[in-house]
Protein backbone atom coordinates (compact mmCIF):
# COMPACT_ATOMS: atom_id res chain seq x y z
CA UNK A 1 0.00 0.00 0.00
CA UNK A 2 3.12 2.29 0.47
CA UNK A 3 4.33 2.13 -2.69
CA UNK A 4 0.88 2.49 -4.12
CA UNK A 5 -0.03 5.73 -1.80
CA UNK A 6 3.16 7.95 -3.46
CA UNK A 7 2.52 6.64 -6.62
CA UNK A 8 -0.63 8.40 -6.50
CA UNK A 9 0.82 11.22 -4.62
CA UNK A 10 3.14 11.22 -7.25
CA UNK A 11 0.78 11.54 -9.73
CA UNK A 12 -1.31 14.23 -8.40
CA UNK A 13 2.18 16.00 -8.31
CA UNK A 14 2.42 15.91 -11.90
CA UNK A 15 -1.40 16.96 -12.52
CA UNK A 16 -5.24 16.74 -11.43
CA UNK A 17 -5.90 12.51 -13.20
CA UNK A 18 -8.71 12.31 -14.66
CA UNK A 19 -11.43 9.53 -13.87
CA UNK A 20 -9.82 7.24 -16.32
CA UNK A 21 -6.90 7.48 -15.05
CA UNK A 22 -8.13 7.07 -11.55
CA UNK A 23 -8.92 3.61 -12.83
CA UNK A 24 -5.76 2.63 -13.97
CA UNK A 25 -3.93 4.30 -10.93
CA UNK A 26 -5.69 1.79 -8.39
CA UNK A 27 -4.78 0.85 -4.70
CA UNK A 28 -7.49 -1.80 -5.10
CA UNK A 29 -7.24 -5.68 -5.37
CA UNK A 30 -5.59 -6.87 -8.34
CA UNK A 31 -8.43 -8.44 -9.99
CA UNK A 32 -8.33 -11.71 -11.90
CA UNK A 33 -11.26 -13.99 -13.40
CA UNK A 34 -12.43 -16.51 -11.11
CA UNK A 35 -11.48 -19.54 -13.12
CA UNK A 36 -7.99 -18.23 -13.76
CA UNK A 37 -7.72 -17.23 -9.58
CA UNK A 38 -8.21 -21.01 -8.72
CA UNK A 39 -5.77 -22.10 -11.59
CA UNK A 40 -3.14 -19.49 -10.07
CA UNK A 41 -3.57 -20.88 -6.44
CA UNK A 42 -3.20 -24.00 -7.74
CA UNK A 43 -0.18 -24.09 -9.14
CA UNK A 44 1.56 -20.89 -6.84
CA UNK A 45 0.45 -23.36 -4.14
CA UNK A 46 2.44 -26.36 -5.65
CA UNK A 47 5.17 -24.42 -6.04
CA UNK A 48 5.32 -22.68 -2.45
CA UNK A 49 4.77 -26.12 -1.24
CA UNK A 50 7.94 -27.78 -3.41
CA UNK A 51 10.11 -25.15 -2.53
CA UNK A 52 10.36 -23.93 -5.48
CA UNK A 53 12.63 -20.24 -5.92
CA UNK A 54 10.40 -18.41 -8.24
CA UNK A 55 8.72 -15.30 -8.96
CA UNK A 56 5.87 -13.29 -10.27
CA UNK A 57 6.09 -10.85 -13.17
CA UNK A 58 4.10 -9.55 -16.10
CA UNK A 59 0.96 -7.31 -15.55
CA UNK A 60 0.94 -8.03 -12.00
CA UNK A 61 4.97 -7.16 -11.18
CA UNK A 62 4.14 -4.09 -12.87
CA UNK A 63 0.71 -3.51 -10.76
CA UNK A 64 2.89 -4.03 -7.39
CA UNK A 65 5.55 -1.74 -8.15
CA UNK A 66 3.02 1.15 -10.12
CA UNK A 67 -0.46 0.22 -8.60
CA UNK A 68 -1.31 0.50 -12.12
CA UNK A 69 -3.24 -2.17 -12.97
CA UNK A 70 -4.65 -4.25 -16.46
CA UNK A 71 -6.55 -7.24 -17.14
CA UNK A 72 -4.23 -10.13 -18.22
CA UNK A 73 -4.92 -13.19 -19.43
CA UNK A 74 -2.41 -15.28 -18.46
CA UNK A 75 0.85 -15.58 -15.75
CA UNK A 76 4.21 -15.11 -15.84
CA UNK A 77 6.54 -17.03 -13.45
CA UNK A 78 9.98 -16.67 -13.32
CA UNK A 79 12.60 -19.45 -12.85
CA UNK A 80 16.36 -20.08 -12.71
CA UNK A 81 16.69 -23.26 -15.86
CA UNK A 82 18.40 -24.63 -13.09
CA UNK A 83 14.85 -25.23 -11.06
CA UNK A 84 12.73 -25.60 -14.58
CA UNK A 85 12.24 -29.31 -14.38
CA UNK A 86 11.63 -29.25 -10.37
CA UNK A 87 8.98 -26.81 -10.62
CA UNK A 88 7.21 -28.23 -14.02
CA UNK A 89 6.73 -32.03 -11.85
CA UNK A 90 5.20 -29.52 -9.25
CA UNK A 91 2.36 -28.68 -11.53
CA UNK A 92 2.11 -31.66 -13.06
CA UNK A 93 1.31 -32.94 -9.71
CA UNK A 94 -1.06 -30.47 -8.78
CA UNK A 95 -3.06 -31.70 -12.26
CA UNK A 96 -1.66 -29.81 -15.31
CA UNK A 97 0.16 -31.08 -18.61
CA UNK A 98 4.00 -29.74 -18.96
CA UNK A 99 4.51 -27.97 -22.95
CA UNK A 100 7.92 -26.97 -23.77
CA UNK A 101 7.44 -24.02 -26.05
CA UNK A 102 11.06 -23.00 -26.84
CA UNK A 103 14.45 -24.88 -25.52
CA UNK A 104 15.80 -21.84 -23.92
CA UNK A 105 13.42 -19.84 -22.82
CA UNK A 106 9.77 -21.10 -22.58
CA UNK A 107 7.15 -23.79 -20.55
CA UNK A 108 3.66 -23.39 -20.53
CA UNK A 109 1.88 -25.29 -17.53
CA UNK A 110 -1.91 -25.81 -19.18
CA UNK A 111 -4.88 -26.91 -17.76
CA UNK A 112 -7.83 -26.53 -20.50
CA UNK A 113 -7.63 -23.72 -22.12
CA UNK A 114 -6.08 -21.71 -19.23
CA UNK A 115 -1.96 -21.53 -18.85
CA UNK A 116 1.08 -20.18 -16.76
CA UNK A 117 4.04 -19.29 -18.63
CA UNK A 118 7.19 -20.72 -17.21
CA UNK A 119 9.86 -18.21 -18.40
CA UNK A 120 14.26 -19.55 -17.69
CA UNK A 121 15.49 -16.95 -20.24
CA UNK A 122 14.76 -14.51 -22.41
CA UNK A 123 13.88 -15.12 -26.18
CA UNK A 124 16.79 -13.58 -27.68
CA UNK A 125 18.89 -15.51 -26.15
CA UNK A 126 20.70 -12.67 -24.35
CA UNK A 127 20.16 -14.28 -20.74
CA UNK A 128 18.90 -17.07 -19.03
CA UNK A 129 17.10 -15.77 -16.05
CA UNK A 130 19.39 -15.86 -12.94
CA UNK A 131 19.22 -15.68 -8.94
CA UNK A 132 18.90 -11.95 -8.79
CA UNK A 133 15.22 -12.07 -9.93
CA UNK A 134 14.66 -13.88 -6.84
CA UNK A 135 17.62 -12.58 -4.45
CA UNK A 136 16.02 -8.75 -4.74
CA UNK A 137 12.55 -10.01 -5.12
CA UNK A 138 9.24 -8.47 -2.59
CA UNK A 139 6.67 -10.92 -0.80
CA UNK A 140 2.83 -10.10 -1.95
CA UNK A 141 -0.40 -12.27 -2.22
CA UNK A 142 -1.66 -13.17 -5.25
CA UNK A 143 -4.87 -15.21 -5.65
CA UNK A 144 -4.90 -15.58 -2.04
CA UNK A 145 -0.98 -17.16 -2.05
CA UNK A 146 2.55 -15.79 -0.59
CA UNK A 147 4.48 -14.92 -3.79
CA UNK A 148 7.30 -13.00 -4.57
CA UNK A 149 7.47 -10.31 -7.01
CA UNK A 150 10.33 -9.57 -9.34
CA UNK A 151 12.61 -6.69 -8.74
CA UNK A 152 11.55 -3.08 -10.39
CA UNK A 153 15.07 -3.15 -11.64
CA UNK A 154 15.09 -6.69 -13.51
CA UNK A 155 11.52 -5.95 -14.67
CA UNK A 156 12.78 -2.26 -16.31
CA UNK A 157 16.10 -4.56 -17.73
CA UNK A 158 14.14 -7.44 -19.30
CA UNK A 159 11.46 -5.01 -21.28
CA UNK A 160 14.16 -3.02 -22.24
CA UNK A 161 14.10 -5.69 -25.78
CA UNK A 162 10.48 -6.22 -25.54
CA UNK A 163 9.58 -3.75 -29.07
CA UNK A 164 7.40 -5.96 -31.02
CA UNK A 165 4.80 -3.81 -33.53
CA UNK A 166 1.89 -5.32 -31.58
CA UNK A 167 3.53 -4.98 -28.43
CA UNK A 168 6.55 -2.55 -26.49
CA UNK A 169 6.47 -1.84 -23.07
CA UNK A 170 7.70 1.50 -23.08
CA UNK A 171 4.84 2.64 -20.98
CA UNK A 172 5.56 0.22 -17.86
CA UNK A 173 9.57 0.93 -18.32
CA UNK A 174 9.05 4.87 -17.76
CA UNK A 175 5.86 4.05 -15.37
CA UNK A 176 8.36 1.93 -13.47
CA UNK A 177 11.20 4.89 -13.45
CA UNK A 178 8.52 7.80 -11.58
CA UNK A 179 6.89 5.54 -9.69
CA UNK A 180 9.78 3.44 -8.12
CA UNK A 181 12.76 5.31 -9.89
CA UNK A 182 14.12 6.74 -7.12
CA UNK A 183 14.70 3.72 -5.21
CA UNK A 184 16.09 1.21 -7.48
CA UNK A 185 19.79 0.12 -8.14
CA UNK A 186 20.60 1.87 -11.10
CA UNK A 187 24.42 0.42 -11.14
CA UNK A 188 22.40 -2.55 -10.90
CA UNK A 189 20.48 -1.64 -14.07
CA UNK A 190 23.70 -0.25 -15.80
CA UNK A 191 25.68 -3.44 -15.08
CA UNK A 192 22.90 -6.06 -16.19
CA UNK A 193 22.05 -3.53 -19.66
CA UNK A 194 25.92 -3.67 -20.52
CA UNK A 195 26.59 -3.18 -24.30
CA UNK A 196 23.05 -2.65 -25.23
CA UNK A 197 22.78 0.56 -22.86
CA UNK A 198 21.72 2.90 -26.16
CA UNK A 199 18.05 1.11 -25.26
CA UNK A 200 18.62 2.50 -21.99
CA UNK A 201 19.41 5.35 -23.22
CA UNK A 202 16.77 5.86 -25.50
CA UNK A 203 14.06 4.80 -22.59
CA UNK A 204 15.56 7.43 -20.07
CA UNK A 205 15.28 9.89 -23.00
CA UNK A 206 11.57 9.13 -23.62
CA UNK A 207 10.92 9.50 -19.69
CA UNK A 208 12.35 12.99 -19.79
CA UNK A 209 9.90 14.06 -22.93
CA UNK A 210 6.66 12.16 -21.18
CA UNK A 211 7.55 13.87 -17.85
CA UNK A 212 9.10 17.08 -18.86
CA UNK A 213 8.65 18.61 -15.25
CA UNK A 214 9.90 15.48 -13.07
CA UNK A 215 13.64 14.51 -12.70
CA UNK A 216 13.58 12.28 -9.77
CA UNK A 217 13.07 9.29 -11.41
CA UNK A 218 16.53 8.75 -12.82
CA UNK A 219 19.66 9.72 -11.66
CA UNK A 220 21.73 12.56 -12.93
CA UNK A 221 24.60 10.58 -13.05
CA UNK A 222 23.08 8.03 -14.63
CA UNK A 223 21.71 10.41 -17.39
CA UNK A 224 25.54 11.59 -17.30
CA UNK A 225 26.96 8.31 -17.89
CA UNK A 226 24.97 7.44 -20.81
CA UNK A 227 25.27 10.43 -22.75
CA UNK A 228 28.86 9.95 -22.20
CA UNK A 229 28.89 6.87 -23.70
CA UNK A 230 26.35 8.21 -26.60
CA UNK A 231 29.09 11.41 -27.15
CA UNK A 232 31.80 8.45 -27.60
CA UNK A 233 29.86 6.04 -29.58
CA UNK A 234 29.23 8.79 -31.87
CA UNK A 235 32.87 9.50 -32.83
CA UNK A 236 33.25 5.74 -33.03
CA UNK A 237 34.62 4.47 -36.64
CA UNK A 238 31.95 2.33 -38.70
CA UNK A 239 33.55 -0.80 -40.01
CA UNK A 240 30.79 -0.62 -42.52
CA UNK A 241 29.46 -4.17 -41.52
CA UNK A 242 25.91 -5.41 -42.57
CA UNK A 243 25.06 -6.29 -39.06
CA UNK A 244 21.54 -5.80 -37.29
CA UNK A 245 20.58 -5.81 -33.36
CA UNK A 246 17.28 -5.05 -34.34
CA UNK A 247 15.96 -8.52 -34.51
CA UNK A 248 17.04 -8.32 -30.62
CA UNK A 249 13.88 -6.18 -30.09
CA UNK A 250 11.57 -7.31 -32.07
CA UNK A 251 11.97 -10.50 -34.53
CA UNK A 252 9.24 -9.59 -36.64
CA UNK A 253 9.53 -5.70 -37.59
CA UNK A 254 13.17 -6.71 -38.65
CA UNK A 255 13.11 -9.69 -40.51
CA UNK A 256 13.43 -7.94 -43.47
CA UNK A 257 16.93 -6.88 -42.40
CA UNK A 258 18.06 -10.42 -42.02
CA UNK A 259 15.67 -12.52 -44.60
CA UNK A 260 15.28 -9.76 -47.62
CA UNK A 261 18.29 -7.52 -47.20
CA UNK A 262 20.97 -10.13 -45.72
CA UNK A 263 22.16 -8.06 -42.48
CA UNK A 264 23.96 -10.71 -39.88
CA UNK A 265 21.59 -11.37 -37.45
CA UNK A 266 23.20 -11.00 -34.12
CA UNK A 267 19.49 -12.39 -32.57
CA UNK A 268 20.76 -15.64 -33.94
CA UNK A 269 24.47 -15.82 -32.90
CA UNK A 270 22.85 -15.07 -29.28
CA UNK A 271 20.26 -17.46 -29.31
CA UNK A 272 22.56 -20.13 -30.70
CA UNK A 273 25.21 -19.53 -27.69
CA UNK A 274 22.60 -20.31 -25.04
CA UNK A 275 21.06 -23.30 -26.95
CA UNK A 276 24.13 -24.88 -26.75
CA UNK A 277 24.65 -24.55 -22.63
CA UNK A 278 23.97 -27.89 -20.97
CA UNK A 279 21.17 -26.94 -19.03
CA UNK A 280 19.08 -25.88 -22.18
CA UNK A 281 19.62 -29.80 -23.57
CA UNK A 282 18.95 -31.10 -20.10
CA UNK A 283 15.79 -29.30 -20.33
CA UNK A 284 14.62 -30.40 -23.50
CA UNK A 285 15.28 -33.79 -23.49
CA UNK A 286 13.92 -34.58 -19.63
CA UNK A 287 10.89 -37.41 -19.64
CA UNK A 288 8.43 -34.87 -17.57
CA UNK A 289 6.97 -33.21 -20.64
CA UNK A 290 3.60 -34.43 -21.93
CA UNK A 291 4.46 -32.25 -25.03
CA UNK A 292 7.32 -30.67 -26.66
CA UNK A 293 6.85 -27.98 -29.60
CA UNK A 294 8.05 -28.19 -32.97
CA UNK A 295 11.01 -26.02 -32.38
CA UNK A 296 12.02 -27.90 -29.79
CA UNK A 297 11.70 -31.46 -31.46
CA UNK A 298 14.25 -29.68 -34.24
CA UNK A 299 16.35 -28.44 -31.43
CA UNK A 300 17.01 -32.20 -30.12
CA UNK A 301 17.65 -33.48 -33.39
C-alpha cells in the first residue's frame, strides 16, 4: 500500500488525473477472473509447497511496483533453468500437462484452455534468467498465495528488448522509473544492460519528454553516464558491416533486415550460444513433458 499511496501522490504532483486514469492508478485488489484465480492458487500453491525459488512478473509485477493495474490473461513465473524441471513435476502434480514451447526460454503449464508461462530466459537468447530475480525479489499475495514479485530493476532490464509492432512496453519501463525510480539500483540496471545501454538510453530519454517537469526518477549521473557513452559512440569508426541488433527487439519488424536484405543477425548468434549450454539440452530432453513444440523437437535433433 506504500508504494501504491506515493505513486498516486506522485501523480497528483504531476497533474489533477482524470477519472480514467483514476482507474488505472488503483490501490485496489488486483483483480483476476475466477477460473484463472483457482488455476493461479493451484499451481503458486504447488510451487510454495515444493520449494520452489520463483517469482511473479508480467501485468501483475508491474501492478505491485506502479499500482497500475490491467486485465491479463495469463501468468508469468519466473525461474532459474536450473529449477525448470523441479517446478514443471510440481504442476504436473497439482493436475496440469507440462509444454515446452522454446528450448531456452519457454514452458507453458496448461490446464484446459487456461496456462502459466514458465519463463528460464529470455527469447533472444541474451540471458537465461538468474538468482537476482529472486535474491532482490518483494513478498505479496496473489490469488490468495505468498508470492514473490520480481525486482523493479530486472523488470525495467528485461522489457528493455520487448519492441514488437503489436507490443513494447515503453509505458511500464518509464511508469516503473517515476513511480519506483528513485529507489532502485541503477548500477544494478547499468551493469545487467551492458553493451546494449543505447536502449537505456533511449528509454531514459523518452521518460524525460513524457515527464518534462519530473527529474527524480533517474539519476543525474546516470543520465551523465549514458550520454557519455552516446558522445563516444558517436565518434566511433563504422567498419561498414551489414550487421543488425534489431531482430534483438523485435523479430518480426526486422526480418526484413536479415531474410530480404541479408544483415547478420546478431538475434541468432545469441540465441545459438545459449542453446548450446547444458542446461538448455537437459531441459529439452527430460521425460516430464507431456508435449514438446516443434522447435524444440528440431532443437534435439
Amino acid at each position: 500500500m506504500g508504494e501504491v499511496s506515493r505513486t498516486l501522490a506522485q501523480a497528483r504532483k504531476m497533474g489533477a488525473l482524470s477519472r480514467e486514469e483514476q482507474r488505472s492508478v488503483t490501490h485496489g485488489d488486483f483483480w483476476v477472473p475466477e477460473e484463472e484465480r483457482e488455476l493461479y492458487k493451484l499451481a503458486l500453491g504447488a510451487l510454495n509447497a515444493a520449494g520452489i525459488a520463483y517469482v511473479v512478473a508480467g501485468a501483475y509485477a508491474i501492478y505491485e511496483h506502479t499500482g497500475i493495474y490491467r486485465e491479463t490473461k495469463d501468468l508469468d513465473v519466473f525461474v532459474e533453468p536450473t529449477h525448470l524441471v523441479e517446478a514443471m513435476r510440481a504442476l504436473k502434480s497439482a493436475g496440469m500437462r507440462a509444454r515446452l514451447e522454446q528450448p531456452h526460454w519457454l514452458a507453458k503449464a496448461t490446464r484446459g484452455d487456461l496456462f502459466i508461462d514458465m519463463i528460464f530466459g529470455m527469447g533472444n537468447g541474451l540471458a537465461m534468467i538468474d538468482r537476482d530475480w529472486y535474491r532482490y525479489s518483494r513478498p505479496a499475495i496473489l490469488a490468495a498465495t505468498p508470492v514473490r514479485v520480481a525486482p523493479a530493476e530486472e523488470l525495467l532490464w528485461h522489457r528493455l528488448f520487448i519492441s514488437e509492432r503489436h507490443r513494447q512496453d515503453m509505458a511500464d519501463i518509464v511508469h516503473l522509473m517515476v513511480c519506483v525510480g528513485h529507489s532502485m539500483d541503477w548500477n544494478r540496471i547499468l551493469h545487467k544492460t551492458a553493451e546494449h545501454w543505447p536502449l537505456l538510453l533511449a528509454q531514459v530519454q523518452m521518460f524525460d519528454y513524457v515527464y518534462p517537469e519530473h527529474r527524480d526518477g533517474v539519476p543525474r549521473w546516470v543520465r551523465e553516464e549514458l550520454l557519455d557513452r552516446a558522445r563516444a559512440e558517436a565518434g566511433r569508426e563504422r567498419s561498414g558491416e551489414r550487421v543488425t541488433r534489431g531482430p534483438l527487439i523485435s523479430r518480426f519488424s526486422f526480418s526484413i533486415d536479415v531474410h530480404e536484405w541479408q544483415m547478420h543477425d546478431l538475434r541468432a548468434e545469441f540465441v545459438d550460444r545459449t542453446c548450446a549450454l547444458p542446461i538448455v539440452h537437459e531441459i529439452a530432453a527430460s521425460d516430464l513433458w507431456d508435449e514438446r513444440s516443434a522447435d524444440v523437437e528440431e532443437f534435439l535433433g
